[in-house]
C-alpha atoms as a PDB file:
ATOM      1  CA  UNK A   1      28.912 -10.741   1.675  1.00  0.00           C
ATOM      2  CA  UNK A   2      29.604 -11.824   5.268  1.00  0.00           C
ATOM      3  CA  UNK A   3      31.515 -15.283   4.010  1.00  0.00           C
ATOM      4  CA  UNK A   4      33.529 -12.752   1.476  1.00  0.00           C
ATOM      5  CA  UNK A   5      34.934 -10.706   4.485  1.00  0.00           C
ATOM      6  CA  UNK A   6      34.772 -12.877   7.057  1.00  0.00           C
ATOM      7  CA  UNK A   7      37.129 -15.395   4.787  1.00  0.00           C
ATOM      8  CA  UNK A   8      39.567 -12.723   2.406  1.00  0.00           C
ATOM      9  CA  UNK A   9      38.614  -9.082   3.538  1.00  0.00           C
ATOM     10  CA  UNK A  10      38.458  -9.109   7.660  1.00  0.00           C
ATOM     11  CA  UNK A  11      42.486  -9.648   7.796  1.00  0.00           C
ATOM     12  CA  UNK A  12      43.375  -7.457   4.122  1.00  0.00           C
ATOM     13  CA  UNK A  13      42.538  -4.353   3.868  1.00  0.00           C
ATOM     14  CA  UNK A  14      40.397  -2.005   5.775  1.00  0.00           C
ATOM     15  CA  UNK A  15      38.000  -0.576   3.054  1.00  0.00           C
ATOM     16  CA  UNK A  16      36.854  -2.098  -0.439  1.00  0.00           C
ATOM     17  CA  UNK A  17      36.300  -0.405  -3.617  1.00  0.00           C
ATOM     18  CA  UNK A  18      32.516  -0.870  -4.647  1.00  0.00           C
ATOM     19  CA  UNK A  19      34.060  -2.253  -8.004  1.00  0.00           C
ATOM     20  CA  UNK A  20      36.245  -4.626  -6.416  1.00  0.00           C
ATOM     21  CA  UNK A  21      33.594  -6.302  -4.681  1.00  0.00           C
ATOM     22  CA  UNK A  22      31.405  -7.105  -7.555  1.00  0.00           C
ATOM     23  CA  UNK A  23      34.098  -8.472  -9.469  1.00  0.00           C
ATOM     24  CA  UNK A  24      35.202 -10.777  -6.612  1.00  0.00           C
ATOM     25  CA  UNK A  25      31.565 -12.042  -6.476  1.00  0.00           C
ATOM     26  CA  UNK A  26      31.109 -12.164 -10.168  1.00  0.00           C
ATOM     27  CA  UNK A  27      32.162 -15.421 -10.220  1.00  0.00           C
ATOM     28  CA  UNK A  28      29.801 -16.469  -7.690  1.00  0.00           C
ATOM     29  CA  UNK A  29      27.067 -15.747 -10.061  1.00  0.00           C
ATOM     30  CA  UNK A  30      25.998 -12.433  -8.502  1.00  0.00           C
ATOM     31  CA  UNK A  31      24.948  -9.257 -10.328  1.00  0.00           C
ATOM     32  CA  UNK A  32      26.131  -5.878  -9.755  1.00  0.00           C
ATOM     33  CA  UNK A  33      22.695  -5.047  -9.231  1.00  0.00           C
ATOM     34  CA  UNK A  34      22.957  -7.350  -6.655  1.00  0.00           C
ATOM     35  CA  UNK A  35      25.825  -6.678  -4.725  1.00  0.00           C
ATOM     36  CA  UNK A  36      25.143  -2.907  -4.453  1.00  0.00           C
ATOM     37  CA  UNK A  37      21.670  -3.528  -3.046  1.00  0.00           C
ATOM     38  CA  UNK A  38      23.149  -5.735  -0.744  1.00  0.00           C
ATOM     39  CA  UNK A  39      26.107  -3.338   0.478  1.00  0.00           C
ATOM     40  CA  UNK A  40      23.123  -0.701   0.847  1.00  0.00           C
ATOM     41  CA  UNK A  41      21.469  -3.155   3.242  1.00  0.00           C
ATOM     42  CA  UNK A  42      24.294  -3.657   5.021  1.00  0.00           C
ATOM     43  CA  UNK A  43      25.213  -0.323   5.504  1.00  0.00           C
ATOM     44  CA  UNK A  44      21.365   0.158   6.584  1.00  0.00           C
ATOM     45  CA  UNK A  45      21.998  -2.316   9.121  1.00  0.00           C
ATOM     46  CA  UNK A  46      24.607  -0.876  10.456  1.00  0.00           C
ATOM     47  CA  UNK A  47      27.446  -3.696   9.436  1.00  0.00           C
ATOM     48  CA  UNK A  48      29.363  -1.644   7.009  1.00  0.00           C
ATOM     49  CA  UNK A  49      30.518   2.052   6.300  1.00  0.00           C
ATOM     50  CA  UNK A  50      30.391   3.389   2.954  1.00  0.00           C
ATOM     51  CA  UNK A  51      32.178   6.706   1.791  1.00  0.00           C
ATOM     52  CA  UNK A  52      32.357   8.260  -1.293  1.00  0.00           C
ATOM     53  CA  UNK A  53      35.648   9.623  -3.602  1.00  0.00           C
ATOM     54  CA  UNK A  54      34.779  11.331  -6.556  1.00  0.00           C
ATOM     55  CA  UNK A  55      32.964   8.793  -8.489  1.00  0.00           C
ATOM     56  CA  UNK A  56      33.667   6.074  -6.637  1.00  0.00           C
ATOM     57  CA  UNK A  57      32.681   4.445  -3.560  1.00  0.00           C
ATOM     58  CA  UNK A  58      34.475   2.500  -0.727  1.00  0.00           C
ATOM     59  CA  UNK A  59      33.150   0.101   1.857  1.00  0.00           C
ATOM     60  CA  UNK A  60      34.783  -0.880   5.590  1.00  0.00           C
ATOM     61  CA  UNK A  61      33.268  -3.131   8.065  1.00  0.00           C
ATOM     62  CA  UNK A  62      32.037  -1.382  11.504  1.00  0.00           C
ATOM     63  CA  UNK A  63      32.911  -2.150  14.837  1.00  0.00           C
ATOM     64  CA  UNK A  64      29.358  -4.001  14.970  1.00  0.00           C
ATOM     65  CA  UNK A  65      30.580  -5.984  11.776  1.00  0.00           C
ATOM     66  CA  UNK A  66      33.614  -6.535  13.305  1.00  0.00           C
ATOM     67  CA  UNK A  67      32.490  -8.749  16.290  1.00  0.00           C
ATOM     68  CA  UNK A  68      29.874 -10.713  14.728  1.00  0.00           C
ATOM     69  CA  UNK A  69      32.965 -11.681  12.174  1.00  0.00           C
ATOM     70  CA  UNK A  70      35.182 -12.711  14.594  1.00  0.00           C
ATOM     71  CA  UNK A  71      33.071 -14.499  16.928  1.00  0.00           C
ATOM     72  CA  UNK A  72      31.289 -16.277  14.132  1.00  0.00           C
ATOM     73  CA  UNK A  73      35.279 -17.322  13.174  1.00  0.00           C
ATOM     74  CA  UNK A  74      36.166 -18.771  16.346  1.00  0.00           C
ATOM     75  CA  UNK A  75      33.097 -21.087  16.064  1.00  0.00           C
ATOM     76  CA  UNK A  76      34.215 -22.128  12.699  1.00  0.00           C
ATOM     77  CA  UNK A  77      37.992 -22.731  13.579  1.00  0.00           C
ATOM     78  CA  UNK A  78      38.480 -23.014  16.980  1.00  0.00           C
ATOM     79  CA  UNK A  79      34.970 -24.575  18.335  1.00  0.00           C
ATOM     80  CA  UNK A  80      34.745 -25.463  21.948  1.00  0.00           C
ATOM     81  CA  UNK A  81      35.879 -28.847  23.148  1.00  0.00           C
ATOM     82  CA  UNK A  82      36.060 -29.426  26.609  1.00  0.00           C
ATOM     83  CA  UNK A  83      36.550 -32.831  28.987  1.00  0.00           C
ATOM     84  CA  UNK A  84      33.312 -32.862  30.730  1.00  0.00           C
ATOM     85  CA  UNK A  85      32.998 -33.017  34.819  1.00  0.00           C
ATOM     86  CA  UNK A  86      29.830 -34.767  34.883  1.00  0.00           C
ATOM     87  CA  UNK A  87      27.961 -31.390  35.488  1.00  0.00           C
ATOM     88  CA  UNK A  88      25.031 -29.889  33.573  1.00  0.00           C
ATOM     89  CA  UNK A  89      24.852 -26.092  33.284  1.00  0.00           C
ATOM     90  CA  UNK A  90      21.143 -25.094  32.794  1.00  0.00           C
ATOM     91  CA  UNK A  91      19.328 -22.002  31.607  1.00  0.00           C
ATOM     92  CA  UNK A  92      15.668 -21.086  32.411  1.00  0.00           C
ATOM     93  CA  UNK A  93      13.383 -18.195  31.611  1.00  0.00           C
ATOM     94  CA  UNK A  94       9.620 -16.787  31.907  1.00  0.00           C
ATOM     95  CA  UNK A  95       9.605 -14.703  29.016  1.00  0.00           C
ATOM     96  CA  UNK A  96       5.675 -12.493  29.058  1.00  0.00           C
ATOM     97  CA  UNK A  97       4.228 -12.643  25.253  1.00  0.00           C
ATOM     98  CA  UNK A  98       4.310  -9.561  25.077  1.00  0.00           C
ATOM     99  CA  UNK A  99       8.149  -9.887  24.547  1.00  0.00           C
ATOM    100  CA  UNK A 100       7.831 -12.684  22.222  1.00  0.00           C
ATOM    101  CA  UNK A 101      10.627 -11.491  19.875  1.00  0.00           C
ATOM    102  CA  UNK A 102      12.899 -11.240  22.968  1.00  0.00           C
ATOM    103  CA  UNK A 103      12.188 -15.223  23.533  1.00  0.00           C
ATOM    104  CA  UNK A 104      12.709 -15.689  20.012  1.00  0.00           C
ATOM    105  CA  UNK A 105      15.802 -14.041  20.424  1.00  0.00           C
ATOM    106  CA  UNK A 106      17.225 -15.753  23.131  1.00  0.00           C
ATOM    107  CA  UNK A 107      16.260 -19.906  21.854  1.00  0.00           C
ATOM    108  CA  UNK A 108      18.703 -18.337  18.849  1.00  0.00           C
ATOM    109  CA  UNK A 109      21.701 -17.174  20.656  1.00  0.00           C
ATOM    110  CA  UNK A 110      21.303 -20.382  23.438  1.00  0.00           C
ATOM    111  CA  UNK A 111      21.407 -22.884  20.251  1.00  0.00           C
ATOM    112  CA  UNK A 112      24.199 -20.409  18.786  1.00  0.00           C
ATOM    113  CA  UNK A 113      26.418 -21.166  22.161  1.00  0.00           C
ATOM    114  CA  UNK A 114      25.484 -24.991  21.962  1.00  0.00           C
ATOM    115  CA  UNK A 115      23.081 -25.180  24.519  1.00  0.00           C
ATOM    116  CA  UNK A 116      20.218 -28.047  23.992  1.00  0.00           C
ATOM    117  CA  UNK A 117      16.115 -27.435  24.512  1.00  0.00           C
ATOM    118  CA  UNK A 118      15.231 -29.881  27.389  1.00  0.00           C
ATOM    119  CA  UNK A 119      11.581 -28.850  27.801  1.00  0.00           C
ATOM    120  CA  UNK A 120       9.609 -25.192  27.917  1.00  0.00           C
ATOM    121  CA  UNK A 121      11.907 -22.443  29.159  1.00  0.00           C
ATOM    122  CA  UNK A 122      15.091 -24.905  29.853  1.00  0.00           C
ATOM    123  CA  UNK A 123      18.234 -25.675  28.266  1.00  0.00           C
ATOM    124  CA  UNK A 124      21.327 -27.315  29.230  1.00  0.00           C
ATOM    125  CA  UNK A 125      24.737 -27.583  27.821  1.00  0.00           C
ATOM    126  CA  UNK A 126      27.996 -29.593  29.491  1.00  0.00           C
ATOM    127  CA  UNK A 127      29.556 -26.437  29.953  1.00  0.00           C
ATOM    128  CA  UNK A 128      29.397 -23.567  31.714  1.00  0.00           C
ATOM    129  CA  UNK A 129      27.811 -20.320  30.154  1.00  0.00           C
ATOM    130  CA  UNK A 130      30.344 -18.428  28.501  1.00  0.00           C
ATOM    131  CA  UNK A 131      30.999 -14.620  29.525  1.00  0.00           C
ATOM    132  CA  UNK A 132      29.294 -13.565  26.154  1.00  0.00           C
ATOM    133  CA  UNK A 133      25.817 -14.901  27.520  1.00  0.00           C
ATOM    134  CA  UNK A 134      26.415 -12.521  30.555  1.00  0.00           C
ATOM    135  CA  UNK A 135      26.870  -9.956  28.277  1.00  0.00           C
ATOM    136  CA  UNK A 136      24.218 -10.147  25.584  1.00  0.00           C
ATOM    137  CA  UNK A 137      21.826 -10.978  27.802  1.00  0.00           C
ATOM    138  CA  UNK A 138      22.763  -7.621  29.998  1.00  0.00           C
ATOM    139  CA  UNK A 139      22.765  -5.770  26.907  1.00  0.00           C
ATOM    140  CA  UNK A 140      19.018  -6.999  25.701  1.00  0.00           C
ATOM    141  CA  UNK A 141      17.607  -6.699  29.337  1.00  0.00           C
ATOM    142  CA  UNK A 142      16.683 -10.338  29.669  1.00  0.00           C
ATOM    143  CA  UNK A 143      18.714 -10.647  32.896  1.00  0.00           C
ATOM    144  CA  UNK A 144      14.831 -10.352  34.901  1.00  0.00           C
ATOM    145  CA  UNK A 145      13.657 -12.967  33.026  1.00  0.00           C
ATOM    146  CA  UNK A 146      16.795 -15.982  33.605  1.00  0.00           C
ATOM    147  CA  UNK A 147      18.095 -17.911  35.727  1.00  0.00           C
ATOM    148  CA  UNK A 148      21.283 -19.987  35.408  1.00  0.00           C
ATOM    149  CA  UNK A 149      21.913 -22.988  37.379  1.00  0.00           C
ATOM    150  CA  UNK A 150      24.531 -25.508  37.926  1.00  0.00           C
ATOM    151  CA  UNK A 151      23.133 -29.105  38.477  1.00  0.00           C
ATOM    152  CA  UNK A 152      24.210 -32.791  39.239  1.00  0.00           C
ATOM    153  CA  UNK A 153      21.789 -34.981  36.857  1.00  0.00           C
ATOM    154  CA  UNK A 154      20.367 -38.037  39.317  1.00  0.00           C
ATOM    155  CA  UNK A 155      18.137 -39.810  37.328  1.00  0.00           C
ATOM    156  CA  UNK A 156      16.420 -40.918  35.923  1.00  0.00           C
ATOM    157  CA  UNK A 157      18.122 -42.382  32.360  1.00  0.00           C
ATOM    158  CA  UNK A 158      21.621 -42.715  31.128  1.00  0.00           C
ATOM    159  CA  UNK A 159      23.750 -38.859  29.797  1.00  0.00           C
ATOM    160  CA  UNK A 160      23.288 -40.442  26.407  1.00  0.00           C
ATOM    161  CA  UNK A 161      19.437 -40.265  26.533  1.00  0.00           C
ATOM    162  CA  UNK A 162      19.555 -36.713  27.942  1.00  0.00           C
ATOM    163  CA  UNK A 163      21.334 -35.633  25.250  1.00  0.00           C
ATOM    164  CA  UNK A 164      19.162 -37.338  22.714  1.00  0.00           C
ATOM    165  CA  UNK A 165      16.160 -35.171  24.008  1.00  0.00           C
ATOM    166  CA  UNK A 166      18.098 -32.017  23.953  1.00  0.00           C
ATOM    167  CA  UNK A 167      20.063 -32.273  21.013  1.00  0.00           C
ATOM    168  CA  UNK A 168      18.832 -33.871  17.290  1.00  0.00           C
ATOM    169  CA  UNK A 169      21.973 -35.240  16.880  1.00  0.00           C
ATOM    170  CA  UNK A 170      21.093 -38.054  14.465  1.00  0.00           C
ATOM    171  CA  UNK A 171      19.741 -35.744  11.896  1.00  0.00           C
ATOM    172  CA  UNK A 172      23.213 -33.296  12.317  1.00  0.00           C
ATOM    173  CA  UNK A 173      25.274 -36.341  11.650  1.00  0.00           C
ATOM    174  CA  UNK A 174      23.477 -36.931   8.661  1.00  0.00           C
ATOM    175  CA  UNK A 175      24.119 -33.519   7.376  1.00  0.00           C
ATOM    176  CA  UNK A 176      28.381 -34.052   8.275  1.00  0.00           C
ATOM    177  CA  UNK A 177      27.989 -37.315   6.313  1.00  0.00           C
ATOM    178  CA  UNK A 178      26.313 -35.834   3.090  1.00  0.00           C
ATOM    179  CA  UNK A 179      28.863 -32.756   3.987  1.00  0.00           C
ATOM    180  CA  UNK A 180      31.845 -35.304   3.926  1.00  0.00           C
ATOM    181  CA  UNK A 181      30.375 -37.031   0.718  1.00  0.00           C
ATOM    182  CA  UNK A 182      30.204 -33.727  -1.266  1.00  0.00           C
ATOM    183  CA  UNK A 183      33.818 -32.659  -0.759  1.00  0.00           C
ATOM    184  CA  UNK A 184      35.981 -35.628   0.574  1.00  0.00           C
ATOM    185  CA  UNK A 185      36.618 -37.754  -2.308  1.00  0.00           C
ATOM    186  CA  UNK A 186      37.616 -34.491  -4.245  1.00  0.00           C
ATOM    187  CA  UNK A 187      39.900 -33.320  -1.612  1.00  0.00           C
ATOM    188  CA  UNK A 188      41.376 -36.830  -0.978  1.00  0.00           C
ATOM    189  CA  UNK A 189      41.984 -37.657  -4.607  1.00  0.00           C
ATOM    190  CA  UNK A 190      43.776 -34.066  -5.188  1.00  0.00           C
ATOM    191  CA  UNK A 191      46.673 -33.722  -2.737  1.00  0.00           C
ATOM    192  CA  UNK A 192      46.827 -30.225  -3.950  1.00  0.00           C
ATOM    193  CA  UNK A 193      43.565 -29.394  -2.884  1.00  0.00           C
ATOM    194  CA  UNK A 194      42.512 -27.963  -6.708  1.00  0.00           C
ATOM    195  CA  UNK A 195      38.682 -29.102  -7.629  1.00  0.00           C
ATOM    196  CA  UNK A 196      39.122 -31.984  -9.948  1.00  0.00           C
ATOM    197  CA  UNK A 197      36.428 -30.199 -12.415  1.00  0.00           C
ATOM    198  CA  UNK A 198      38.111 -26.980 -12.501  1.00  0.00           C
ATOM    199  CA  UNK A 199      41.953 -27.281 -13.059  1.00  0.00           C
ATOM    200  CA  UNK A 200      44.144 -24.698 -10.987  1.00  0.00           C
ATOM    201  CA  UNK A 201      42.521 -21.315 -12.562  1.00  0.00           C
ATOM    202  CA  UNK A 202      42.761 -19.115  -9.279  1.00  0.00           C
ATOM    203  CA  UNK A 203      39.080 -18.158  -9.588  1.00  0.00           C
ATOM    204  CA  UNK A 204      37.979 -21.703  -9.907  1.00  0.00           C
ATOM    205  CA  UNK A 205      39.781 -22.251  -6.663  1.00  0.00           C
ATOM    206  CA  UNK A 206      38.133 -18.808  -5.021  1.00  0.00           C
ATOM    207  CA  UNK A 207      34.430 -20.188  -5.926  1.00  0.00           C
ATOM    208  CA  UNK A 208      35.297 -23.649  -4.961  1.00  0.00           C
ATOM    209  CA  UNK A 209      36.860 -22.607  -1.047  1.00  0.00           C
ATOM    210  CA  UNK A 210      34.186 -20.051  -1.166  1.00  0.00           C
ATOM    211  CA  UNK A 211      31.599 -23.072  -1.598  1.00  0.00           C
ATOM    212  CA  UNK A 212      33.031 -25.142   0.797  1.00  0.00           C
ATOM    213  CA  UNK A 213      32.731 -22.595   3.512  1.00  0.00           C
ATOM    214  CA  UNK A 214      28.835 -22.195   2.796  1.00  0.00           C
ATOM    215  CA  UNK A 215      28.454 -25.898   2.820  1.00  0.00           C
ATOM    216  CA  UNK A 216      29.910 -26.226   6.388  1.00  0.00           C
ATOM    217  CA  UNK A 217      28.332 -22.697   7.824  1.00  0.00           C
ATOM    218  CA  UNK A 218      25.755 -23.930   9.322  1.00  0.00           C
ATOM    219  CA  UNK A 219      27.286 -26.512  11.461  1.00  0.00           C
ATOM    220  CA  UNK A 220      28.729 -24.087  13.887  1.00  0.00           C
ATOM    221  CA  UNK A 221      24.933 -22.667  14.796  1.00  0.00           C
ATOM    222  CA  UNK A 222      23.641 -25.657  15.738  1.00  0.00           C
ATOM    223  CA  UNK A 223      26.629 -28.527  16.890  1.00  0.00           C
ATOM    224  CA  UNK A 224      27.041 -27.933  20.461  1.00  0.00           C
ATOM    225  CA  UNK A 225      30.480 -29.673  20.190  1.00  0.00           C
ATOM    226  CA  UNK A 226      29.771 -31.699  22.870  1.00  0.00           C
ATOM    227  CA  UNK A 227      32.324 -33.463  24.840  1.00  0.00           C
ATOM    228  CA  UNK A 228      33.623 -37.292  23.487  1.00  0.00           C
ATOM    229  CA  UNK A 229      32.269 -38.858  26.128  1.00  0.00           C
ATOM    230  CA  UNK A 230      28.401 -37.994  25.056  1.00  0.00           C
ATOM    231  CA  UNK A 231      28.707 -38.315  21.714  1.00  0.00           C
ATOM    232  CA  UNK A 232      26.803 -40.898  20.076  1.00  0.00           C
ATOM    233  CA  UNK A 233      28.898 -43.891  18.185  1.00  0.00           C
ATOM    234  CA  UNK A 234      29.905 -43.386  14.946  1.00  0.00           C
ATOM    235  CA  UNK A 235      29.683 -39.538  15.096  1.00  0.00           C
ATOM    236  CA  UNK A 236      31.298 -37.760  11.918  1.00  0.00           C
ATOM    237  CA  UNK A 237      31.449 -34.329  13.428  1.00  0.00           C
ATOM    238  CA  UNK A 238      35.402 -34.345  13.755  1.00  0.00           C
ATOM    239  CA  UNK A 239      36.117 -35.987  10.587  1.00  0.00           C
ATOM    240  CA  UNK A 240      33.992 -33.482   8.867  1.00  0.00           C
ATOM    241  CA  UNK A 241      35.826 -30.641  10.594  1.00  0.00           C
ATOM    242  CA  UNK A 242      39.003 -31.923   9.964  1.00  0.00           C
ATOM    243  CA  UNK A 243      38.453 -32.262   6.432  1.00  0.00           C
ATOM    244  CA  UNK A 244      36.945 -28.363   6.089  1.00  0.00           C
ATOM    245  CA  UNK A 245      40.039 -27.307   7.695  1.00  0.00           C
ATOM    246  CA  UNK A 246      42.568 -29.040   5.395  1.00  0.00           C
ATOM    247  CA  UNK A 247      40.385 -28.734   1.782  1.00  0.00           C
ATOM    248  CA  UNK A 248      39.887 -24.516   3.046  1.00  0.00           C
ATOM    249  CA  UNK A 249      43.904 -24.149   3.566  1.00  0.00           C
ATOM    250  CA  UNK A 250      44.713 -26.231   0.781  1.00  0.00           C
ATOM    251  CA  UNK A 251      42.688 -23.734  -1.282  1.00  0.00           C
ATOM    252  CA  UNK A 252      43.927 -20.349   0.480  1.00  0.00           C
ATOM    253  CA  UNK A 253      47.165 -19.782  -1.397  1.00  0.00           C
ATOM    254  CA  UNK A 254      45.483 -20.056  -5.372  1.00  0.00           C
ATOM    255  CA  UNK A 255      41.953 -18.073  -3.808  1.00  0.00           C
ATOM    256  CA  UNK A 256      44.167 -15.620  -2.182  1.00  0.00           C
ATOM    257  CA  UNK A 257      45.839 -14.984  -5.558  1.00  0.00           C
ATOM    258  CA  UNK A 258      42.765 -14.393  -7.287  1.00  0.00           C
ATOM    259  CA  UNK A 259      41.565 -11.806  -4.560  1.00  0.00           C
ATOM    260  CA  UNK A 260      44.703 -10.242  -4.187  1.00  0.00           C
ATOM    261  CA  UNK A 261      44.745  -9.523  -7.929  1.00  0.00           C
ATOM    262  CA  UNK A 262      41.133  -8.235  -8.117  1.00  0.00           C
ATOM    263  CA  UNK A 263      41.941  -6.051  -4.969  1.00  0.00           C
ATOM    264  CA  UNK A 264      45.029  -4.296  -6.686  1.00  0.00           C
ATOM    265  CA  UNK A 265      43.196  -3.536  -9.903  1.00  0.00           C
ATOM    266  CA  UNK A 266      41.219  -1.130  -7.609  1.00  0.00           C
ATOM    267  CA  UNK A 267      41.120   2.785  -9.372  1.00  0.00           C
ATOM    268  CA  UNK A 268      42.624   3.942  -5.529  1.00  0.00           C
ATOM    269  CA  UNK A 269      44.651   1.621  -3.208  1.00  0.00           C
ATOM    270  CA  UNK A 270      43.356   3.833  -0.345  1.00  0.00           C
ATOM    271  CA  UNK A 271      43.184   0.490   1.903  1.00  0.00           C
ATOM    272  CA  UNK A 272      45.691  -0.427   3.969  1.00  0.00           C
ATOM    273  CA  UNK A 273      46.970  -4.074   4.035  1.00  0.00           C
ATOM    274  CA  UNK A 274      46.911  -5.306   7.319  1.00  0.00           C
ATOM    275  CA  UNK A 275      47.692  -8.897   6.627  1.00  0.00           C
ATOM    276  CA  UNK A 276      46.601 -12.085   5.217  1.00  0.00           C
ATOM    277  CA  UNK A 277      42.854 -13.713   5.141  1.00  0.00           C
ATOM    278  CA  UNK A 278      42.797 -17.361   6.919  1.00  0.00           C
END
C-alpha cells in the first residue's frame, strides 16, 4: 500500500475511493479482503484518513504518511552522493536496557541514513549527520544518550578496510547483481521498456513497474551510498540504479494509463488532481 502511493497516488489525487484501491491492486494478486484490512491498519496507525459518503468510503494519506513518503522517495531517486574530505563522522550511545526498544530504534534509523556499525555503541558514515538525525533523535529523547563526533582516522589500516568492517558491502553487491540479472536483459532488449512476457496491456506494465520498485526497495535502507573513492572494485550499485531509473520511467506513461483509468471509474471524483505520479 505504501509502494501504491508512494509511486501513483502521493502526486494524483488527494483521497482514494475504497473501490479504486482494490481494483488497482487486483492485479497484484491481492484480495479485497485484503486490502481493506490493510487500509484499517493503516488508518490504526495513524498513516491514512478514512471518511465515509453514503455507502462508500474514501482514503487520504496524513501528514505522518506524508513524510515517511517523501523522505523514503528522495532515498530512492535522489540518494546522497558526496566527494568525501577524508573525514569520518561518528555516532556513539549508552543506551540502559531498560530502553532496549529505543536502541533498537536508533541501529534502524542510523543504517536508514547510511551510517556503518564499527563496534558496540559506534557508527560512522563519510558524511556528516543530516539535520533529520537532529531531529528524530530530539523528538524520541535519545539526545542524553549520543554523542556525535567528527574525527580524522590515523591508523591503523587502509579507508577500504574500515569500511569493510562497517559496511557488508560484498553481500549488497551481490544483491545489485542478482537485481541487475532479473530486470536488465528485459529492459535492454525492449527499448520501449514493455515486459517481453506481457505485451503492452497497461496493467501488465502497472504490475511489472510495480515489481520492479519492490525488487530495488530495499537497497535504499541499507546502501550508505558511499563516496567513489571507498567503494570497493567492481561495485554494481550505480549501474543497478541507473537501470531502476530508466526501466521505472520507461514504464510510467502505459502504468499511469492503467491507474488513471481505474481512478476515473471511481462512483465520486471527490479527489482533486494535483499532478502526475513519478
Amino acid at each position: 500500500m505504501f509502494t501504491l502511493y508512494g509511486d501513483h497516488l502521493r502526486h494524483r489525487v488527494d483521497e482514494v475511493w475504497t473501490g479504486s484501491l482494490i481494483s488497482l491492486l487486483a492485479p497484484l494478486g491481492l484480495s479485497a479482503q485484503a486490502v481493506r484490512s490493510t487500509l484499517s491498519r493503516m488508518s490504526r496507525s495513524g498513516w491514512l484518513l478514512g471518511r465515509r459518503s453514503g455507502r462508500h468510503s474514501y482514503y487520504r494519506l496524513t501528514d505522518k504518511g506524508i513524510r515517511i513518503l517523501d523522505e523514503g522517495a528522495q532515498h530512492l531517486f535522489q540518494p546522497r552522493r558526496e566527494p568525501w574530505d577524508g573525514r569520518w563522522h561518528l555516532v556513539t550511545y549508552t543506551i540502559p536496557e531498560r530502553t532496549h526498544q529505543l536502541r533498537d530504534r536508533l541501529r534502524q534509523r542510523l543504517t536508514w541514513l547510511g551510517f556503518g556499525h564499527l563496534s558496540a555503541g559506534t557508527w560512522i558514515s563519510p558524511y556528516e549527520p543530516p539535520r533529520e538525525l537532529h531531529g528524530w533523535l530530539e523528538s524520541v529523547g535519545a539526545q542524553q544518550y549520543v554523542d556525535l563526533f567528527t574525527a580524522q582516522h590515523d591508523g591503523f589500516g587502509q579507508p577500504h578496510q574500515l569500511v569493510a568492517r562497517a559496511w557488508d558491502l560484498q553481500q549488497l553487491n551481490a544483491a545489485y547483481e542478482t537485481f541487475i540479472r532479473q530486470f536488465g536483459s528485459e529492459f535492454e532488449s525492449n527499448s520501449s521498456g514493455q515486459p517481453r512476457d506481457g505485451g503492452s496491456d497497461a496493467s501488465t506494465a502497472f504490475v511489472r513497474r510495480f515489481q520492479l520498485t519492490l525488487s530495488f526497495l530495499s537497497f535504499p535502507y541499507v546502501d550508505p551510498h558511499l563516496p567513489n573513492d571507498l567503494l570497493p572494485e567492481g561495485w554494481l550499485g550505480h549501474r543497478a540504479t541507473t537501470l531502476f531509473q530508466r526501466y521505472h520511467e520507461a514504464l510510467t506513461p502505459s502504468a499511469s494509463a492503467f491507474v488513471d483509468r481505474v481512478l476515473m471509474d471511481a462512483p465520486e471524483h471527490t479527489g482533486v488532481v494535483v499532478g502526475l505520479s513519478q
